[in-house]
PDB file of N, CA and C in Angstrom:
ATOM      1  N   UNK A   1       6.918 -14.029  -1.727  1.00  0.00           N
ATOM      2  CA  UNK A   1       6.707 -12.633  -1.457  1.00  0.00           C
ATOM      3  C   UNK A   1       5.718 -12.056  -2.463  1.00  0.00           C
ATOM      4  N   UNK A   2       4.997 -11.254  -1.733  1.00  0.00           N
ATOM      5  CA  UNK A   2       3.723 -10.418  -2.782  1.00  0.00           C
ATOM      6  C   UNK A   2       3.917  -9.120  -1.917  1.00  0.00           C
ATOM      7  N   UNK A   3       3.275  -8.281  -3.010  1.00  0.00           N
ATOM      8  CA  UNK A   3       2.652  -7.213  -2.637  1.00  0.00           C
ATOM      9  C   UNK A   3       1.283  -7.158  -1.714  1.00  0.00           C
ATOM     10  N   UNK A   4       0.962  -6.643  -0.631  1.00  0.00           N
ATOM     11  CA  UNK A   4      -0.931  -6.836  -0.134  1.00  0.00           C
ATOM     12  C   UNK A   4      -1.612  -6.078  -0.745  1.00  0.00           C
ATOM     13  N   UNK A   5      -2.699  -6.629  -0.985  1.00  0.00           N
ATOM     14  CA  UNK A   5      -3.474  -6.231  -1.433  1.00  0.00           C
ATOM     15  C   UNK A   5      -4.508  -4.910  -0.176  1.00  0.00           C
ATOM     16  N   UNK A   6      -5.489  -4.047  -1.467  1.00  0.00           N
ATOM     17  CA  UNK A   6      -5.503  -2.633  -0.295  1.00  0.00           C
ATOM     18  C   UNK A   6      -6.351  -3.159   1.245  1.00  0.00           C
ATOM     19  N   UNK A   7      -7.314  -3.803   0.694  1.00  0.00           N
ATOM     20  CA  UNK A   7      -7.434  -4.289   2.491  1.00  0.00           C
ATOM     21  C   UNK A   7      -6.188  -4.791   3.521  1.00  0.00           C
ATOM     22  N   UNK A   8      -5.093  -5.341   2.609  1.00  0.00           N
ATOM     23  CA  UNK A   8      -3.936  -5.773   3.950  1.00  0.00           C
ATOM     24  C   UNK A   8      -3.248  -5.110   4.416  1.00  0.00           C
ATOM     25  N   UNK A   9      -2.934  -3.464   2.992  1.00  0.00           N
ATOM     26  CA  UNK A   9      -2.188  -2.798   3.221  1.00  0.00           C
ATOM     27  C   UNK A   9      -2.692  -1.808   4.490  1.00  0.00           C
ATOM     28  N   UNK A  10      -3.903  -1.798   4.324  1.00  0.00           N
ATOM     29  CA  UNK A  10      -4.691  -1.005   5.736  1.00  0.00           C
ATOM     30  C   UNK A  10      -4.465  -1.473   7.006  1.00  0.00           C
ATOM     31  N   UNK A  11      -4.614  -2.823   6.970  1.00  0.00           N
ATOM     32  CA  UNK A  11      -3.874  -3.540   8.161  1.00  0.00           C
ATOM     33  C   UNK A  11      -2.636  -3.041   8.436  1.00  0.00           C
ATOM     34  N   UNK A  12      -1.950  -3.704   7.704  1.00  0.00           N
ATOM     35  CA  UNK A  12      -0.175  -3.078   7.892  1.00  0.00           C
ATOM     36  C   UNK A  12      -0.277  -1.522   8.484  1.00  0.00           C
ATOM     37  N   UNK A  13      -1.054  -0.636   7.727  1.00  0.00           N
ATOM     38  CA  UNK A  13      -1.110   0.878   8.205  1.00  0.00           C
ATOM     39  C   UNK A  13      -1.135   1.358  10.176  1.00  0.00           C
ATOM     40  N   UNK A  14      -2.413   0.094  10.225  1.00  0.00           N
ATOM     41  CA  UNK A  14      -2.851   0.370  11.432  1.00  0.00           C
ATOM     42  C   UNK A  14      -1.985  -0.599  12.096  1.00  0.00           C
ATOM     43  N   UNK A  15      -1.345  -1.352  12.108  1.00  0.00           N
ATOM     44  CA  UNK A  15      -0.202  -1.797  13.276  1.00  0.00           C
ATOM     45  C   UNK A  15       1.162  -1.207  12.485  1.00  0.00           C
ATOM     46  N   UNK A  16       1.467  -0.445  11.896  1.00  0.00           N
ATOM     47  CA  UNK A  16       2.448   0.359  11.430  1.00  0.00           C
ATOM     48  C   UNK A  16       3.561   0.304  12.413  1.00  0.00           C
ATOM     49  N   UNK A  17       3.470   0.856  14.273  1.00  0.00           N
ATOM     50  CA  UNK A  17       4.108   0.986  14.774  1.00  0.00           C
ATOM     51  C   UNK A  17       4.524  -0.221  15.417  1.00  0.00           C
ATOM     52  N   UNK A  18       3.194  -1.396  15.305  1.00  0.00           N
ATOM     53  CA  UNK A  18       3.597  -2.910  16.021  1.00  0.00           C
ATOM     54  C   UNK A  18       5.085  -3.351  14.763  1.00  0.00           C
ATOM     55  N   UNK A  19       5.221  -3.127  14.309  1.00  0.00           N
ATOM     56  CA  UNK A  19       5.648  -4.122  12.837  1.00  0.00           C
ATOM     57  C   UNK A  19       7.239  -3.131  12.401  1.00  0.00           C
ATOM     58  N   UNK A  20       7.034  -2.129  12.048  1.00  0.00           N
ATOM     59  CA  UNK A  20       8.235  -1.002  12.345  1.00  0.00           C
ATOM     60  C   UNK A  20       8.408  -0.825  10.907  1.00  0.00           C
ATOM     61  N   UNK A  21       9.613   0.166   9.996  1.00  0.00           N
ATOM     62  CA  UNK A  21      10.037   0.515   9.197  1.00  0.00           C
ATOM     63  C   UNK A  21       9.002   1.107   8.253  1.00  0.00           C
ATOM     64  N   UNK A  22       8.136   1.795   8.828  1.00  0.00           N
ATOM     65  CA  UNK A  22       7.123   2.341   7.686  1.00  0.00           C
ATOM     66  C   UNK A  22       7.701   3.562   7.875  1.00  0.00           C
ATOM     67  N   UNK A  23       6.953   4.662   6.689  1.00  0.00           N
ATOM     68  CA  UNK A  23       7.393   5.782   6.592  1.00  0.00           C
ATOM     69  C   UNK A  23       5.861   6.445   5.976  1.00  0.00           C
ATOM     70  N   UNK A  24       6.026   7.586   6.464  1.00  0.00           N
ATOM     71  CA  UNK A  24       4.816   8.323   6.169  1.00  0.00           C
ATOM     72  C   UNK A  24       5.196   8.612   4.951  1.00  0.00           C
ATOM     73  N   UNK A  25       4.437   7.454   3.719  1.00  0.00           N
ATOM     74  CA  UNK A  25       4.565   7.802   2.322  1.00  0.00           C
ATOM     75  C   UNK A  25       3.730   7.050   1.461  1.00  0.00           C
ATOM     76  N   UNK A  26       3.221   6.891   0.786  1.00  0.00           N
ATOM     77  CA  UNK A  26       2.350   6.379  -0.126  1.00  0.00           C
ATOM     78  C   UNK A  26       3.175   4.952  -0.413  1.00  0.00           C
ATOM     79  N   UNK A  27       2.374   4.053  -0.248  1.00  0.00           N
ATOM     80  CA  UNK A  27       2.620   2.794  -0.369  1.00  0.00           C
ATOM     81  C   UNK A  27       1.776   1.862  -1.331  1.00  0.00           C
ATOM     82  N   UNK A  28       2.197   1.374  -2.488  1.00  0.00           N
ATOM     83  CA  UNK A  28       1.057   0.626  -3.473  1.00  0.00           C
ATOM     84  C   UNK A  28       1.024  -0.471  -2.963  1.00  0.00           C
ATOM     85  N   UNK A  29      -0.638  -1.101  -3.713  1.00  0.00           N
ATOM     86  CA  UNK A  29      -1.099  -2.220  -3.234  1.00  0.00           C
ATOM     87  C   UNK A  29      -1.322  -3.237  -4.331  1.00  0.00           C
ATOM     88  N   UNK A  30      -1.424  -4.422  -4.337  1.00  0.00           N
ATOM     89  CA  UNK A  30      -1.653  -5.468  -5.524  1.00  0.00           C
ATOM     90  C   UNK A  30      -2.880  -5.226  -6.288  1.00  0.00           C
ATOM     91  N   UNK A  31      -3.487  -4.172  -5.468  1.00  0.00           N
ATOM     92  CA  UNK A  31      -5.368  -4.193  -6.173  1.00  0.00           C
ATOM     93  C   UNK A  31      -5.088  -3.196  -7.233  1.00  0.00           C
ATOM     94  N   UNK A  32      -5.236  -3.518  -8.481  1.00  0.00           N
ATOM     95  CA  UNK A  32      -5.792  -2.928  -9.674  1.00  0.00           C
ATOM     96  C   UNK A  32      -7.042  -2.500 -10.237  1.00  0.00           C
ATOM     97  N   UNK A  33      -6.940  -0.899 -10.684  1.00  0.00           N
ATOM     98  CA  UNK A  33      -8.443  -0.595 -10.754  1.00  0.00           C
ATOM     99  C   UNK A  33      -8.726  -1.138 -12.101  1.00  0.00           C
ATOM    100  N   UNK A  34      -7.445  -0.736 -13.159  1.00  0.00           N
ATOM    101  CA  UNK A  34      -7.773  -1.562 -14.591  1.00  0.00           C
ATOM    102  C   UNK A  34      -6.307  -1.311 -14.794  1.00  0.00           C
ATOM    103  N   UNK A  35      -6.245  -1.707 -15.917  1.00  0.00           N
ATOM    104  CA  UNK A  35      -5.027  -1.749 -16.848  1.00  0.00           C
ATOM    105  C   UNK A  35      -4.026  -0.375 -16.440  1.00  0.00           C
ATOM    106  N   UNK A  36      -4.308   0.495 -16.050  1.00  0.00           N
ATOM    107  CA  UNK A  36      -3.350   1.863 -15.871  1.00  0.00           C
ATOM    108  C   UNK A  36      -3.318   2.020 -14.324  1.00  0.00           C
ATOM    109  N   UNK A  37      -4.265   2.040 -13.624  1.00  0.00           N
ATOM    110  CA  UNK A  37      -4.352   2.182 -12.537  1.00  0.00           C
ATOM    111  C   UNK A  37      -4.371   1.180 -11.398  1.00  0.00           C
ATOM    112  N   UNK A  38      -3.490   1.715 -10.151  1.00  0.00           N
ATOM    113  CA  UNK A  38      -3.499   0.695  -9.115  1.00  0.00           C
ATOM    114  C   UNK A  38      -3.579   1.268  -8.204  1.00  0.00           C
ATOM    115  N   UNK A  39      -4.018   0.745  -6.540  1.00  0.00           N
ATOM    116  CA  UNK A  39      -4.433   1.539  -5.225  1.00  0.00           C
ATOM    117  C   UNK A  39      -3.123   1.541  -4.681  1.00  0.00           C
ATOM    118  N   UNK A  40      -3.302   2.614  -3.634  1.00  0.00           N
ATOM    119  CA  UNK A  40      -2.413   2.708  -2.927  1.00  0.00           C
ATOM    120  C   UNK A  40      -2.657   3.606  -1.527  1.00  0.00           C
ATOM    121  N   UNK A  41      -2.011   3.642  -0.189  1.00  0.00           N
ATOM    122  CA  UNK A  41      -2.408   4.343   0.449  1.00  0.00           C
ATOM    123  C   UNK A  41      -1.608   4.755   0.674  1.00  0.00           C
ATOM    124  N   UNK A  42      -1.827   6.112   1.294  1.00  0.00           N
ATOM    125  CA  UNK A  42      -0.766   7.061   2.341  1.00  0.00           C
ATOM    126  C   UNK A  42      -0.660   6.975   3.674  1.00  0.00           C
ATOM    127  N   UNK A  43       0.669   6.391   4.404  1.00  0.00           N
ATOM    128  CA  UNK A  43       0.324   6.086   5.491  1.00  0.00           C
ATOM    129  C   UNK A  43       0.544   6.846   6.462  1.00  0.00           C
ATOM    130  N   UNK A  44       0.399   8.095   5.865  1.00  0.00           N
ATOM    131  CA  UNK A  44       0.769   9.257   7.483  1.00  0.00           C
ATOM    132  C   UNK A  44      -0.897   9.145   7.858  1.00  0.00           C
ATOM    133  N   UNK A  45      -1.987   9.198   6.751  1.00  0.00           N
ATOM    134  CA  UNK A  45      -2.959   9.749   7.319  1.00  0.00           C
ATOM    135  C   UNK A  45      -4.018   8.882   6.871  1.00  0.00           C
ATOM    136  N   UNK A  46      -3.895   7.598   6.345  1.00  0.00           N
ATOM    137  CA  UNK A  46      -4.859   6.532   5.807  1.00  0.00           C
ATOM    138  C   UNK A  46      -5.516   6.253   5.003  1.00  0.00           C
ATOM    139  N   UNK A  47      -5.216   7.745   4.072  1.00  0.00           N
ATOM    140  CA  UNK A  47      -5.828   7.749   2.539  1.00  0.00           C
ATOM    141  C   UNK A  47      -5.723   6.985   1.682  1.00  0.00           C
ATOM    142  N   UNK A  48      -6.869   5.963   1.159  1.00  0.00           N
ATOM    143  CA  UNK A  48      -6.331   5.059  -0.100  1.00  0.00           C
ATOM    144  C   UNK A  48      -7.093   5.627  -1.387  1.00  0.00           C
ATOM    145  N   UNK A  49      -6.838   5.419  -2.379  1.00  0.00           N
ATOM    146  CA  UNK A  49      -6.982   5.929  -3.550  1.00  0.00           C
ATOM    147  C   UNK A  49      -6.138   4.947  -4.872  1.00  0.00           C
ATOM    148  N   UNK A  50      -7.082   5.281  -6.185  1.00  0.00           N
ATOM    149  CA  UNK A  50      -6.130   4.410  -7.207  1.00  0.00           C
ATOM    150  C   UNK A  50      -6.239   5.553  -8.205  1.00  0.00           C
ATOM    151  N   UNK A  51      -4.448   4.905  -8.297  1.00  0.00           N
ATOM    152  CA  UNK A  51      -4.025   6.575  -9.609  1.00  0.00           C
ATOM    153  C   UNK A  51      -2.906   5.922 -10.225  1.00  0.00           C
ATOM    154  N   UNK A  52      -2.281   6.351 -11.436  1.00  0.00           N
ATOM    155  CA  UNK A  52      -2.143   5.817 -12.578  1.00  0.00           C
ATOM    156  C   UNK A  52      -0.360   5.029 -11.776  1.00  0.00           C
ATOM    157  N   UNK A  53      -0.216   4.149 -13.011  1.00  0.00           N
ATOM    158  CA  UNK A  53       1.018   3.246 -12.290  1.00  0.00           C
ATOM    159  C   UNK A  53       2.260   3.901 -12.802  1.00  0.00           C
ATOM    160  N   UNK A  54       1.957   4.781 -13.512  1.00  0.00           N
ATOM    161  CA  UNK A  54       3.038   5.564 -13.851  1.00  0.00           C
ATOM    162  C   UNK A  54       3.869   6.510 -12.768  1.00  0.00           C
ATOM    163  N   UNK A  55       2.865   6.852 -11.617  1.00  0.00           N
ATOM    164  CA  UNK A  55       3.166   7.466 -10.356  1.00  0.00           C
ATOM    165  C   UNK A  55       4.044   6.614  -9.533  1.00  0.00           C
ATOM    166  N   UNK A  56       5.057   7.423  -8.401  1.00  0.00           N
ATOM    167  CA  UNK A  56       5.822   6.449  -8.159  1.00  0.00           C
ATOM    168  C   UNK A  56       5.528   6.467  -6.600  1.00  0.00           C
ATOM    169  N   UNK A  57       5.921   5.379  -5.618  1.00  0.00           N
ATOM    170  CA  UNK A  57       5.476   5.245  -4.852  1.00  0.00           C
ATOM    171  C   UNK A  57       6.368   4.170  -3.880  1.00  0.00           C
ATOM    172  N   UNK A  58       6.474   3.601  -2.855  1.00  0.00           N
ATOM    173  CA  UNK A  58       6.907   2.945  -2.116  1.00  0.00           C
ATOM    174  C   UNK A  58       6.270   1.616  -2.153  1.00  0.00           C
ATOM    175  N   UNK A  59       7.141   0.583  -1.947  1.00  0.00           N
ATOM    176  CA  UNK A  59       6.082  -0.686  -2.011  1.00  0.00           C
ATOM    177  C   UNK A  59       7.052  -1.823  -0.602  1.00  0.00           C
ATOM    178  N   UNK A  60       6.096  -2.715   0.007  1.00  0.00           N
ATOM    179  CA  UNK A  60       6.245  -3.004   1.425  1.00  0.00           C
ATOM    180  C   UNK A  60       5.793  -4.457   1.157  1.00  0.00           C
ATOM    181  N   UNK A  61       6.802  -5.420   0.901  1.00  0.00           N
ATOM    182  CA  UNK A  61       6.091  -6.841   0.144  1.00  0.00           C
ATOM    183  C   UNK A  61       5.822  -7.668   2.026  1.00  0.00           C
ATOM    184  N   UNK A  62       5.133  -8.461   1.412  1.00  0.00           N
ATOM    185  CA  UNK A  62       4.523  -9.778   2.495  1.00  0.00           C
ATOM    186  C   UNK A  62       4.718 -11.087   2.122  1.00  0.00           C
ATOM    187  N   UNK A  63       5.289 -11.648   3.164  1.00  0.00           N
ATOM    188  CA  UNK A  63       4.871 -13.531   2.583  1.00  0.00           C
ATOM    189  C   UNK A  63       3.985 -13.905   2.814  1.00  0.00           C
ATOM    190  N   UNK A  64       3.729 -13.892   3.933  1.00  0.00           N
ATOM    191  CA  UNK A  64       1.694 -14.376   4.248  1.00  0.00           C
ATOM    192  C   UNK A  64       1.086 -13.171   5.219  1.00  0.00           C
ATOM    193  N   UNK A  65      -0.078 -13.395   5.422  1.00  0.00           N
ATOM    194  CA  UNK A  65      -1.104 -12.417   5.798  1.00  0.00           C
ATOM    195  C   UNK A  65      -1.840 -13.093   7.119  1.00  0.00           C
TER     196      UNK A  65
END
C-alpha cells in the first residue's frame, strides 16, 4: 500500500464515482514539494495545490495503479 502520487490522485478524482467512498475533501498525495510541503487535491472541485504537512487532510492509499 502507498499513497498516489498527484497525477494518480487526479485519476482517482475523475473516476471518483466508478471506484466509490470519496468525499468532497482534500486528499494528500505522495508528491513532495520539499521538506515542509506536500500536494494535495480537493476533490469536490479538482484543485491541486502543495501546502505545508502540518495541514490536515484525508489520505486514500493504493496497491497498484
Amino acid at each position: 500500500w502507498s499513497l498516489p502520487t498527484k497525477v494518480e490522485l487526479d485519476v482517482l478524482r475523475e473516476n471518483k464515482d466508478k471506484i466509490g467512498g470519496f468525499g468532497d475533501y482534500f486528499y494528500w498525495s505522495s508528491t513532495e514539494l520539499n521538506n515542509n510541503d506536500a500536494c494535495l487535491q480537493y476533490f469536490a472541485t479538482g484543485l491541486q495545490g502543495c501546502y505545508g504537512k502540518a495541514n490536515t487532510g484525508y489520505v486514500r492509499a493504493i496497491r497498484t495503479f
